[in-house]
PDB file of N, CA and C in Angstrom:
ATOM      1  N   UNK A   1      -0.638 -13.063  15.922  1.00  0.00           N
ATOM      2  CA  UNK A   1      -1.707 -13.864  15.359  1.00  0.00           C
ATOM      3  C   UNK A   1      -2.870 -12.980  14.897  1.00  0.00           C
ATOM      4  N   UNK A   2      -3.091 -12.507  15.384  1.00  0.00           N
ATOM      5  CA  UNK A   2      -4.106 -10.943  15.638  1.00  0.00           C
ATOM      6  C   UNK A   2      -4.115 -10.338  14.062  1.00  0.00           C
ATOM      7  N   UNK A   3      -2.147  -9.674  13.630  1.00  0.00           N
ATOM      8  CA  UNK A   3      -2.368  -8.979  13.050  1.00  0.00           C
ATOM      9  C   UNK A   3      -2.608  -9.992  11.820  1.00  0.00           C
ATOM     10  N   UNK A   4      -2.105 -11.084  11.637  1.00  0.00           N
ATOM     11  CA  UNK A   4      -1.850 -12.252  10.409  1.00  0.00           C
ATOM     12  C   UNK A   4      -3.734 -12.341  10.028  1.00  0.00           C
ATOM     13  N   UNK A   5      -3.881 -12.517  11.073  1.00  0.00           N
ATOM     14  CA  UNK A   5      -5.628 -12.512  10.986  1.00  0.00           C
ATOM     15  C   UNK A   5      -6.492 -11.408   9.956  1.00  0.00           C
ATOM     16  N   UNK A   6      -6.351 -10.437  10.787  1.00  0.00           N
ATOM     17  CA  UNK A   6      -6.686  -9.607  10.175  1.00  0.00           C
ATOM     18  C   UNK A   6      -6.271  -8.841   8.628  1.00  0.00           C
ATOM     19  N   UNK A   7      -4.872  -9.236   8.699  1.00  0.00           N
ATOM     20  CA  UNK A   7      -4.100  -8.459   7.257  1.00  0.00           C
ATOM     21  C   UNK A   7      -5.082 -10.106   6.254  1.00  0.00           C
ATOM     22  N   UNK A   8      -5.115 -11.078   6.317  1.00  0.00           N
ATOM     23  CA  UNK A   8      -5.498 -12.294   5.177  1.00  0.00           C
ATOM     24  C   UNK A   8      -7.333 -11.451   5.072  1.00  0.00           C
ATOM     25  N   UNK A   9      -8.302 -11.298   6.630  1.00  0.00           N
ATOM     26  CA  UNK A   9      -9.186 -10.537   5.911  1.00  0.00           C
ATOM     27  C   UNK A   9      -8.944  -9.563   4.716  1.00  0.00           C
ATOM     28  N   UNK A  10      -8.289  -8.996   4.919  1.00  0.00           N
ATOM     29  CA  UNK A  10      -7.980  -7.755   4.444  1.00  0.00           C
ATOM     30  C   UNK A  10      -7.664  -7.723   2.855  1.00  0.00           C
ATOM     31  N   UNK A  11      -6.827  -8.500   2.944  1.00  0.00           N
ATOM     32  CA  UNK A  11      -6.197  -8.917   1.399  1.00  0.00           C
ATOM     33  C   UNK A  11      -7.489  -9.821   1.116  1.00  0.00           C
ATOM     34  N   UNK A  12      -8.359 -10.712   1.557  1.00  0.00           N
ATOM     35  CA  UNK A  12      -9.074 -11.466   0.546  1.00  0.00           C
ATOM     36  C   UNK A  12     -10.631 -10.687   0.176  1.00  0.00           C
ATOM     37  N   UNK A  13     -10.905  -9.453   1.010  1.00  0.00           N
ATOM     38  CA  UNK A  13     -11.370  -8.689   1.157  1.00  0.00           C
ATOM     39  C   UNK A  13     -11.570  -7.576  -0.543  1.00  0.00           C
ATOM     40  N   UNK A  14     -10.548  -7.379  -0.352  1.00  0.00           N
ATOM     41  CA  UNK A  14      -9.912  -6.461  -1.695  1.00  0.00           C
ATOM     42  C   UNK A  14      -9.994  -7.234  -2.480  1.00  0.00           C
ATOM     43  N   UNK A  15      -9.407  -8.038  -3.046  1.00  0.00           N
ATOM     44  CA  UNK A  15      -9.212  -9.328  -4.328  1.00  0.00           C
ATOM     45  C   UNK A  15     -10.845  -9.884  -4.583  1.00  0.00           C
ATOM     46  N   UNK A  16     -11.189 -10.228  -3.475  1.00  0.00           N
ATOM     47  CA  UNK A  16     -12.930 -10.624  -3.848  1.00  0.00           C
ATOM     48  C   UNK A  16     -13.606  -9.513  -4.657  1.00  0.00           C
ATOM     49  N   UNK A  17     -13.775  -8.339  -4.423  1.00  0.00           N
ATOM     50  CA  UNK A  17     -14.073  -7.107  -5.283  1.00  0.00           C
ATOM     51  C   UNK A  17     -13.734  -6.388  -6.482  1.00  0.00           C
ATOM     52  N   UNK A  18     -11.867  -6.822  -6.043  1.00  0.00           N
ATOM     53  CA  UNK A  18     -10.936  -6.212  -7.533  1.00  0.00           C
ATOM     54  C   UNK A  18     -10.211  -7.299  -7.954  1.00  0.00           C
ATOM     55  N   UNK A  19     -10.563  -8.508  -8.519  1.00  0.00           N
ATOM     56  CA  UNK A  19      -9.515  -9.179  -8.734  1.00  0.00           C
ATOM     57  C   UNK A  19      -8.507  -8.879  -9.851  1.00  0.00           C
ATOM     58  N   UNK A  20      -8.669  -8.105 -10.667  1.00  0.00           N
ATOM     59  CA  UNK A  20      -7.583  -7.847 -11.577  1.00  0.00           C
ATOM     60  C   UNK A  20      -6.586  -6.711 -10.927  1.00  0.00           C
ATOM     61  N   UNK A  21      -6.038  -6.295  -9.781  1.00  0.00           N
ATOM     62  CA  UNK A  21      -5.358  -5.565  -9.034  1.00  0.00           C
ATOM     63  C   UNK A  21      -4.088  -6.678  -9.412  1.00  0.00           C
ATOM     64  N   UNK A  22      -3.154  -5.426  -9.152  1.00  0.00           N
ATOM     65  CA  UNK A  22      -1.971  -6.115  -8.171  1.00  0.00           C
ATOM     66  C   UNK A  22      -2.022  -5.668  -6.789  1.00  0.00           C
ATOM     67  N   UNK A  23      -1.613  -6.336  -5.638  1.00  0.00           N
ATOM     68  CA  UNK A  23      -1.966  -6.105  -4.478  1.00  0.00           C
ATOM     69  C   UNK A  23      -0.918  -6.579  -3.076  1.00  0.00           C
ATOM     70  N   UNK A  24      -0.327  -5.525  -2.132  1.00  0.00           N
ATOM     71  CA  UNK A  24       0.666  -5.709  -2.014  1.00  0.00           C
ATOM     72  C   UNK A  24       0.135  -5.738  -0.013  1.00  0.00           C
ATOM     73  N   UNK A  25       0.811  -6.136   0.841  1.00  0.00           N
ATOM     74  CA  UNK A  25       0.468  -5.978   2.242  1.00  0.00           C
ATOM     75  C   UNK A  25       2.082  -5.611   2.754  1.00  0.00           C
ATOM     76  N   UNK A  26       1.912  -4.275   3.297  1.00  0.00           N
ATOM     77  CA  UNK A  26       3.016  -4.331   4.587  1.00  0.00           C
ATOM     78  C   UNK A  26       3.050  -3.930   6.010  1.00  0.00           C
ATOM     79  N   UNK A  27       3.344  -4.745   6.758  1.00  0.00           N
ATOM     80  CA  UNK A  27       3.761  -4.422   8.417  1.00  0.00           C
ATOM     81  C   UNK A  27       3.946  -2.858   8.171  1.00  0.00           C
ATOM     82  N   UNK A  28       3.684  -2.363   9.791  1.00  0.00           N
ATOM     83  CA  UNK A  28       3.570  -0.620   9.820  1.00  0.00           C
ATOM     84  C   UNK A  28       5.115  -0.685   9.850  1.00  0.00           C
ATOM     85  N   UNK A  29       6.129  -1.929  10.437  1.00  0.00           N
ATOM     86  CA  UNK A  29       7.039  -1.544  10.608  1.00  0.00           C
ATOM     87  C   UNK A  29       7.925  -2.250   9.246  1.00  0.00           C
ATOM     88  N   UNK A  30       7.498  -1.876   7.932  1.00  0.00           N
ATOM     89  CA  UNK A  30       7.926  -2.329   6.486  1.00  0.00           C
ATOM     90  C   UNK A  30       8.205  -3.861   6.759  1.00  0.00           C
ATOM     91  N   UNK A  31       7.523  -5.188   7.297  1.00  0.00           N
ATOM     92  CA  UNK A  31       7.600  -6.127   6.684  1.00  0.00           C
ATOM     93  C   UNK A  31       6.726  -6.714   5.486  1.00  0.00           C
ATOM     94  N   UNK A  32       6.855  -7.264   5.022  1.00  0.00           N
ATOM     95  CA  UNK A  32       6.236  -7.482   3.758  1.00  0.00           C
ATOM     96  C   UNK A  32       5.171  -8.553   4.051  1.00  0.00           C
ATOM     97  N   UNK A  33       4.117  -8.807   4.221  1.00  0.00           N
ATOM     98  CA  UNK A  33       3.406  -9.759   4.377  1.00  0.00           C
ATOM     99  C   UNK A  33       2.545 -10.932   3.401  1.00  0.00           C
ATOM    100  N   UNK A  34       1.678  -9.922   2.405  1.00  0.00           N
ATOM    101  CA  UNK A  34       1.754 -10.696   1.226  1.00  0.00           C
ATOM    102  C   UNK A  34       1.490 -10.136  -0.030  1.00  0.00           C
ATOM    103  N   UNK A  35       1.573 -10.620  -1.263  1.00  0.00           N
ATOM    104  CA  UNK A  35       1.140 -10.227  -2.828  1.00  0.00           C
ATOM    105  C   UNK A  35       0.525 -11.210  -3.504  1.00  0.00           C
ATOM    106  N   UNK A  36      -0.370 -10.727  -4.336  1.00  0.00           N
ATOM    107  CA  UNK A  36      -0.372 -12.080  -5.380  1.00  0.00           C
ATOM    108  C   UNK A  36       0.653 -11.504  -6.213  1.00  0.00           C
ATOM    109  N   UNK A  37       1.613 -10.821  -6.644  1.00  0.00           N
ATOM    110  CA  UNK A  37       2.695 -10.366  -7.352  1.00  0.00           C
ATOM    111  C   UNK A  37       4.181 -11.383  -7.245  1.00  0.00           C
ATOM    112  N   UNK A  38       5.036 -11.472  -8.517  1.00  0.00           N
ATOM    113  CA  UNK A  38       5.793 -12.209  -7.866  1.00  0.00           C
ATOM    114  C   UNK A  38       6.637 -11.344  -6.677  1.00  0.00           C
ATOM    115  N   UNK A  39       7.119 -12.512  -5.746  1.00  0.00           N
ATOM    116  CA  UNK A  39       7.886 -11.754  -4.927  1.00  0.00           C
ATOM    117  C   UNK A  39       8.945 -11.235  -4.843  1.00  0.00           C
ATOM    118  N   UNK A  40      10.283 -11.446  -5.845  1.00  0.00           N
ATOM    119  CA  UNK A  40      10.624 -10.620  -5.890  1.00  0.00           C
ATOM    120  C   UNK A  40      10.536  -8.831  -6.581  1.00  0.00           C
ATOM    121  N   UNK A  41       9.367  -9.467  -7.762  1.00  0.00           N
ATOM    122  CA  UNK A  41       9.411  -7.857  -8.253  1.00  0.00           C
ATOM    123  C   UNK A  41       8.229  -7.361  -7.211  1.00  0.00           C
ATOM    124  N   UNK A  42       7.733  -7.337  -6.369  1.00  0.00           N
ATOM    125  CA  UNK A  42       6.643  -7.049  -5.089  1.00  0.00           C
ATOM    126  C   UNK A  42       7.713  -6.467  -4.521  1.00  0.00           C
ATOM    127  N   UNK A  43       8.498  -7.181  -3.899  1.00  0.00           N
ATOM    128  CA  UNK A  43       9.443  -6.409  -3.262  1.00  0.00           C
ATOM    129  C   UNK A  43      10.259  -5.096  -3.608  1.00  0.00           C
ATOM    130  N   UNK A  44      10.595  -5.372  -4.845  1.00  0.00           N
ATOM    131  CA  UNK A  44      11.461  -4.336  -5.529  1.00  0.00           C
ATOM    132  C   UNK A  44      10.361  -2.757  -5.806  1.00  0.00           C
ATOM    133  N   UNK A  45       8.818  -3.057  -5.855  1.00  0.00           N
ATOM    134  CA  UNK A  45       8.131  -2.022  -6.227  1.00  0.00           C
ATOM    135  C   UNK A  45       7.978  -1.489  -4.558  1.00  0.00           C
ATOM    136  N   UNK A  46       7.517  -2.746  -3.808  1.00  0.00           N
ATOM    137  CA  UNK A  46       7.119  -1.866  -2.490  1.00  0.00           C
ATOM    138  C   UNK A  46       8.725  -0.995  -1.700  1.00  0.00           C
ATOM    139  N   UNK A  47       9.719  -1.189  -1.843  1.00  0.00           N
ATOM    140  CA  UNK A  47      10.755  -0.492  -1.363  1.00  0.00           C
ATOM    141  C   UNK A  47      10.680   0.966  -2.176  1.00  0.00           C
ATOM    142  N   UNK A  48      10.156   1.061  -3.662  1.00  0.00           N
ATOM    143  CA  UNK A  48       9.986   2.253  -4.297  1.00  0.00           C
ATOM    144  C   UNK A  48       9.168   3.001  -3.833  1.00  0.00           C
ATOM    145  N   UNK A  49       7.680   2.451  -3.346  1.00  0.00           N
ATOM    146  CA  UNK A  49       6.701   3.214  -3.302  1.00  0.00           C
ATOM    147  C   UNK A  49       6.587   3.662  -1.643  1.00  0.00           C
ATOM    148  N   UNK A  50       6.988   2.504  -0.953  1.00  0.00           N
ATOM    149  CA  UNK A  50       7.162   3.110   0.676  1.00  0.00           C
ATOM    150  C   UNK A  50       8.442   4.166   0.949  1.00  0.00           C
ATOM    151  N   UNK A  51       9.329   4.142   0.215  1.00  0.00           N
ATOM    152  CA  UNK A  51      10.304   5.566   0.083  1.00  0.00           C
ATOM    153  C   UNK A  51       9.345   6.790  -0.144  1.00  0.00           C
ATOM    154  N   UNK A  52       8.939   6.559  -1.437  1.00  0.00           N
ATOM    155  CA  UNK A  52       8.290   7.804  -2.259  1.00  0.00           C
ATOM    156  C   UNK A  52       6.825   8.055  -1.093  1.00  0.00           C
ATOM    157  N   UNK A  53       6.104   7.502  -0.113  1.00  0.00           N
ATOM    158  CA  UNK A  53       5.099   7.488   0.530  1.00  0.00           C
ATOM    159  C   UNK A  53       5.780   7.998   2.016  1.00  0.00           C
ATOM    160  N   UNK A  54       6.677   7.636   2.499  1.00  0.00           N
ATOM    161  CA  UNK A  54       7.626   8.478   3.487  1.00  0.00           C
ATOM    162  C   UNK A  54       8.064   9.788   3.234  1.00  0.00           C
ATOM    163  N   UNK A  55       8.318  10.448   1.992  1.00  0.00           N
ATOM    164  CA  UNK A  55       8.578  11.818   1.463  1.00  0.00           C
ATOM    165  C   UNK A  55       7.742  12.485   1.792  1.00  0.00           C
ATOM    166  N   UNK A  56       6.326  11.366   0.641  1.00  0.00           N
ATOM    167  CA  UNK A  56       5.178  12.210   0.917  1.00  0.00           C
ATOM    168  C   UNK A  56       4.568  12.948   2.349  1.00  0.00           C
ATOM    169  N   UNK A  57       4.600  11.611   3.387  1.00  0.00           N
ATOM    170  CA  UNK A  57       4.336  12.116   4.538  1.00  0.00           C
ATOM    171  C   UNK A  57       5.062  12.877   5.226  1.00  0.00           C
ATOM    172  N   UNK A  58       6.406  13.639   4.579  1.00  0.00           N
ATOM    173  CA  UNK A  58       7.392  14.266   5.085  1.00  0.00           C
ATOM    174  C   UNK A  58       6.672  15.731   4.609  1.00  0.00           C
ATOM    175  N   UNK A  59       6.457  15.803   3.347  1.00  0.00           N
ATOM    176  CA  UNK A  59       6.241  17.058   2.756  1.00  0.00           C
ATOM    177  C   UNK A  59       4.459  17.821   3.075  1.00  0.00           C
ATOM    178  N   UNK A  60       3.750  16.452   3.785  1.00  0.00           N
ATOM    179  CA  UNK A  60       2.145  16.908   4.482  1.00  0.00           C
ATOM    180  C   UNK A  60       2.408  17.715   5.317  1.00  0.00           C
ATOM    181  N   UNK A  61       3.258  17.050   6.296  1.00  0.00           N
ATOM    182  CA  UNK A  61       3.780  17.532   7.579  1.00  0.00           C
ATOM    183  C   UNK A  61       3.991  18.923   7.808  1.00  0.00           C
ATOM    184  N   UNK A  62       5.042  19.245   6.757  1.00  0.00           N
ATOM    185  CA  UNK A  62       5.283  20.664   6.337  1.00  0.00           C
ATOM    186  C   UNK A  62       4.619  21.389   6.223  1.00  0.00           C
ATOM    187  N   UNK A  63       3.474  21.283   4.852  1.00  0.00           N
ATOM    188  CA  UNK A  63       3.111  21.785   4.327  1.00  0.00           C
ATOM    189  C   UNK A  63       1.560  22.141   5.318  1.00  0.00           C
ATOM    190  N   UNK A  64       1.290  20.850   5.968  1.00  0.00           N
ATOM    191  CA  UNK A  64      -0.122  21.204   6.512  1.00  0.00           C
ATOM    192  C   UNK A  64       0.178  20.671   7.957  1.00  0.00           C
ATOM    193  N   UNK A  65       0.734  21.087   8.684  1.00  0.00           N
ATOM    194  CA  UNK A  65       1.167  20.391   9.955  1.00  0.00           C
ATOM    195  C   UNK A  65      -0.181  19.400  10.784  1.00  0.00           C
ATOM    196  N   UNK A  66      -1.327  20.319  10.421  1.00  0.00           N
ATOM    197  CA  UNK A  66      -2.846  19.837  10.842  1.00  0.00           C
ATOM    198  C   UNK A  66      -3.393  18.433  10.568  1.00  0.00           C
ATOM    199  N   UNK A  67      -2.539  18.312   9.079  1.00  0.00           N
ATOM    200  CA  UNK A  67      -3.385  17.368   8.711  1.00  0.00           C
ATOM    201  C   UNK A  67      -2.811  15.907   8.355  1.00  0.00           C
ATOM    202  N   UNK A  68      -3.383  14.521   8.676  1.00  0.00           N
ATOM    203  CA  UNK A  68      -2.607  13.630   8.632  1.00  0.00           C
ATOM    204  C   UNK A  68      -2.956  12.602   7.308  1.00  0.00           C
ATOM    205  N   UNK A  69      -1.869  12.004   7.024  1.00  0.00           N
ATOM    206  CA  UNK A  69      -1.961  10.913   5.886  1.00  0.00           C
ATOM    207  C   UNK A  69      -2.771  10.126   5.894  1.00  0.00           C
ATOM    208  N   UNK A  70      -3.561   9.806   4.960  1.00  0.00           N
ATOM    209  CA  UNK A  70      -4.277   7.632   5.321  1.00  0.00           C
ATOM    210  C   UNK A  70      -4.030   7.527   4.206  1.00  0.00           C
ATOM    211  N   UNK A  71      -4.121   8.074   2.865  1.00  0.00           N
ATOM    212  CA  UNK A  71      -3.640   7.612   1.969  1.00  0.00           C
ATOM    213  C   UNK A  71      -2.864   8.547   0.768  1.00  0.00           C
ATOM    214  N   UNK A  72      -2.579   8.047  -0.477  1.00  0.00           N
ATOM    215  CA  UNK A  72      -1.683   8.142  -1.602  1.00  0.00           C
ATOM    216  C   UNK A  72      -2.512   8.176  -2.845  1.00  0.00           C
ATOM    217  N   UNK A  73      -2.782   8.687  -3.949  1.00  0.00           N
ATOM    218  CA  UNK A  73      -3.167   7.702  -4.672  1.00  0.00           C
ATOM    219  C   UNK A  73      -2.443   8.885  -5.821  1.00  0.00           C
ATOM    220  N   UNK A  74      -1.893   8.004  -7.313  1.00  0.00           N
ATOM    221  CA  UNK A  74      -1.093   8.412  -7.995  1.00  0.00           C
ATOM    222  C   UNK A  74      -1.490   7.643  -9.289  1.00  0.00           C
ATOM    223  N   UNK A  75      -1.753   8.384 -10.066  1.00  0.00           N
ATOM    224  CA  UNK A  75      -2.961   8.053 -11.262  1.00  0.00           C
ATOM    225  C   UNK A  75      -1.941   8.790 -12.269  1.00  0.00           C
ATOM    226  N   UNK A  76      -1.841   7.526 -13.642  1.00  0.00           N
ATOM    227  CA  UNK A  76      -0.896   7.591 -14.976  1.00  0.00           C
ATOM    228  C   UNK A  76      -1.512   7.449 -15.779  1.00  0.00           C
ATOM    229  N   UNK A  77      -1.535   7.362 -16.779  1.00  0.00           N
ATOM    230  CA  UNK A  77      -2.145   7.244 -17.828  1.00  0.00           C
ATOM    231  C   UNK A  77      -2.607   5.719 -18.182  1.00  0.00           C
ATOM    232  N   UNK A  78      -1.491   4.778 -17.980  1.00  0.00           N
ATOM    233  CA  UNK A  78      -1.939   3.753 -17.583  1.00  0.00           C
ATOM    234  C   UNK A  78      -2.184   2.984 -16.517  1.00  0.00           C
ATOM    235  N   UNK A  79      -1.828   3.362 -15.736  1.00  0.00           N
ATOM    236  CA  UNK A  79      -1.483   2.657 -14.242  1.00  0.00           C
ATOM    237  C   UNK A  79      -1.843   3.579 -13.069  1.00  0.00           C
ATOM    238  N   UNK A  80      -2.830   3.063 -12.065  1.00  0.00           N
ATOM    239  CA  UNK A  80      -2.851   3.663 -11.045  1.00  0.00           C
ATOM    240  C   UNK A  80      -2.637   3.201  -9.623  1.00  0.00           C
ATOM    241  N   UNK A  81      -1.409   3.786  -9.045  1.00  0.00           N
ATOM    242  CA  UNK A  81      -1.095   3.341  -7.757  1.00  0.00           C
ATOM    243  C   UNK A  81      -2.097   3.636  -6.247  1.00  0.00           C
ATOM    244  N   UNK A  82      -2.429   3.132  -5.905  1.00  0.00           N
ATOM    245  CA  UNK A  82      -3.059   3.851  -4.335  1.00  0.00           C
ATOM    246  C   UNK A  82      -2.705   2.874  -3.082  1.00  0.00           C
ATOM    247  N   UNK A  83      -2.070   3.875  -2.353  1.00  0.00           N
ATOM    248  CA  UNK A  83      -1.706   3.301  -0.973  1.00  0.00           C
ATOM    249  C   UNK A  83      -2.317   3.966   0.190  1.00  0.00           C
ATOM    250  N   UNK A  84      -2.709   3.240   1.239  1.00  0.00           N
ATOM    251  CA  UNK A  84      -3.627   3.736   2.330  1.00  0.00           C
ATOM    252  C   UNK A  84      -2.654   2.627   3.655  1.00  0.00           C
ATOM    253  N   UNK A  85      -3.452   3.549   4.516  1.00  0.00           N
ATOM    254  CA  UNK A  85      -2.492   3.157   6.067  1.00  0.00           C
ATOM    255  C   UNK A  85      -3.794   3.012   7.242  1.00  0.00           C
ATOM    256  N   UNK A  86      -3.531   2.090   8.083  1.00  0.00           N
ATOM    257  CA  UNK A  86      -4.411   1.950   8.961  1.00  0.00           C
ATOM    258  C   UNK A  86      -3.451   1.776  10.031  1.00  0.00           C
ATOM    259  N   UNK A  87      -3.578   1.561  11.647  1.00  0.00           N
ATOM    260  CA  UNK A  87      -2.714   1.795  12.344  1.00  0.00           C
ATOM    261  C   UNK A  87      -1.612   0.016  12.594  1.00  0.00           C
ATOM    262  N   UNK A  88      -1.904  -0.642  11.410  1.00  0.00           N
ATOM    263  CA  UNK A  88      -1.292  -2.036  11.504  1.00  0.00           C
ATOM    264  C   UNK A  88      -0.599  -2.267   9.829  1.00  0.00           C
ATOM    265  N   UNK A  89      -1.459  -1.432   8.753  1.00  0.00           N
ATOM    266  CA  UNK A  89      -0.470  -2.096   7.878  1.00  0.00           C
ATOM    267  C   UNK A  89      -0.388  -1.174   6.880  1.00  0.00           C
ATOM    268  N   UNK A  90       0.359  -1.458   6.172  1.00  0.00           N
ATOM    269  CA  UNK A  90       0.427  -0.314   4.560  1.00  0.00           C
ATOM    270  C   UNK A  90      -0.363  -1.359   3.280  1.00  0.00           C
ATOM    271  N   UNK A  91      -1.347  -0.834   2.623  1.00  0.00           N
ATOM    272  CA  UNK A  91      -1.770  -2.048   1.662  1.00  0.00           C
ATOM    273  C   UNK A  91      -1.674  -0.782  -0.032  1.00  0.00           C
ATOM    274  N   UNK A  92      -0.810  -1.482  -0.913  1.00  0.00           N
ATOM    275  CA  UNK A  92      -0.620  -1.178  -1.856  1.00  0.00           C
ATOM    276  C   UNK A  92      -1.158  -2.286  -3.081  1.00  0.00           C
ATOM    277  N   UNK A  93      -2.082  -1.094  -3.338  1.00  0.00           N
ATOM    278  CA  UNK A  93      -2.491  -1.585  -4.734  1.00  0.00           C
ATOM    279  C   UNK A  93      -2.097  -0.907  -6.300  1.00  0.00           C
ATOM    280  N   UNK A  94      -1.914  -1.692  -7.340  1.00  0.00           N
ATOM    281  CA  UNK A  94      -1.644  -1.590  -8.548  1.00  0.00           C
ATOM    282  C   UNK A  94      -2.746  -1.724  -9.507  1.00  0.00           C
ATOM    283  N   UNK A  95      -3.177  -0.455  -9.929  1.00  0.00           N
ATOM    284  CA  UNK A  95      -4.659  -0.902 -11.096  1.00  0.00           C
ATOM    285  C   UNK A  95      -4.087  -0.828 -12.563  1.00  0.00           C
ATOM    286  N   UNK A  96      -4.251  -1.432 -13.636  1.00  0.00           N
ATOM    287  CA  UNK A  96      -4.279  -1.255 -14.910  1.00  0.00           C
ATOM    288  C   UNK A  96      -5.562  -0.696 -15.349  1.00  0.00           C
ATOM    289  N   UNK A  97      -5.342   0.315 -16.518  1.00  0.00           N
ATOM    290  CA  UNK A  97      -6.382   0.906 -16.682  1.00  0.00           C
ATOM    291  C   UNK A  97      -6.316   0.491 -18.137  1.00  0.00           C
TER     292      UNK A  97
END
């Protein structure tokens, strides 16, 4: 109840500030909680980007054993992804630029 609580702050939190985001919520342990995205293509992006965000934290590790992840952020020409971690959820956002 706790975490449901807190992840709806969270998400209405973000959207009140950025509403033109896409905006994604997941359990630490990859459940999907919510999007305004449809859900299945939500789903299909967050299985891409929590792979590619597990690498990442594979290759910190390595590279800087010291130092730890909170976030991602991956900037295109049009599109910028940023993902951040707190010790309850993964929240992925989608910006159009």
């Amino acid at each position: 109840q706790h975490l449901k609580c807190y992840m709806e702050n969270v998400y209405d939190k973000i959207l009140d500030n950025h509403p033109n985001i896409q905006l994604m919520i997941v359990s630490k342990n990859d459940k999907f909680l919510k999007t305004n995205l449809n859900q299945q293509k939500a789903m299909e992006m967050n299985a891409c980007i929590l792979n590619f965000t597990d690498k990442v934290r594979v290759l910190m590790k390595k590279l800087l054993p010291d130092e730890q992840v909170d976030n991602i952020r991956i900037k295109g020409i049009k599109d910028e992804i940023f993902v951040t971690f707190d010790e309850l959820l993964e929240i992925i956002v989608i910006e159009k630029h």
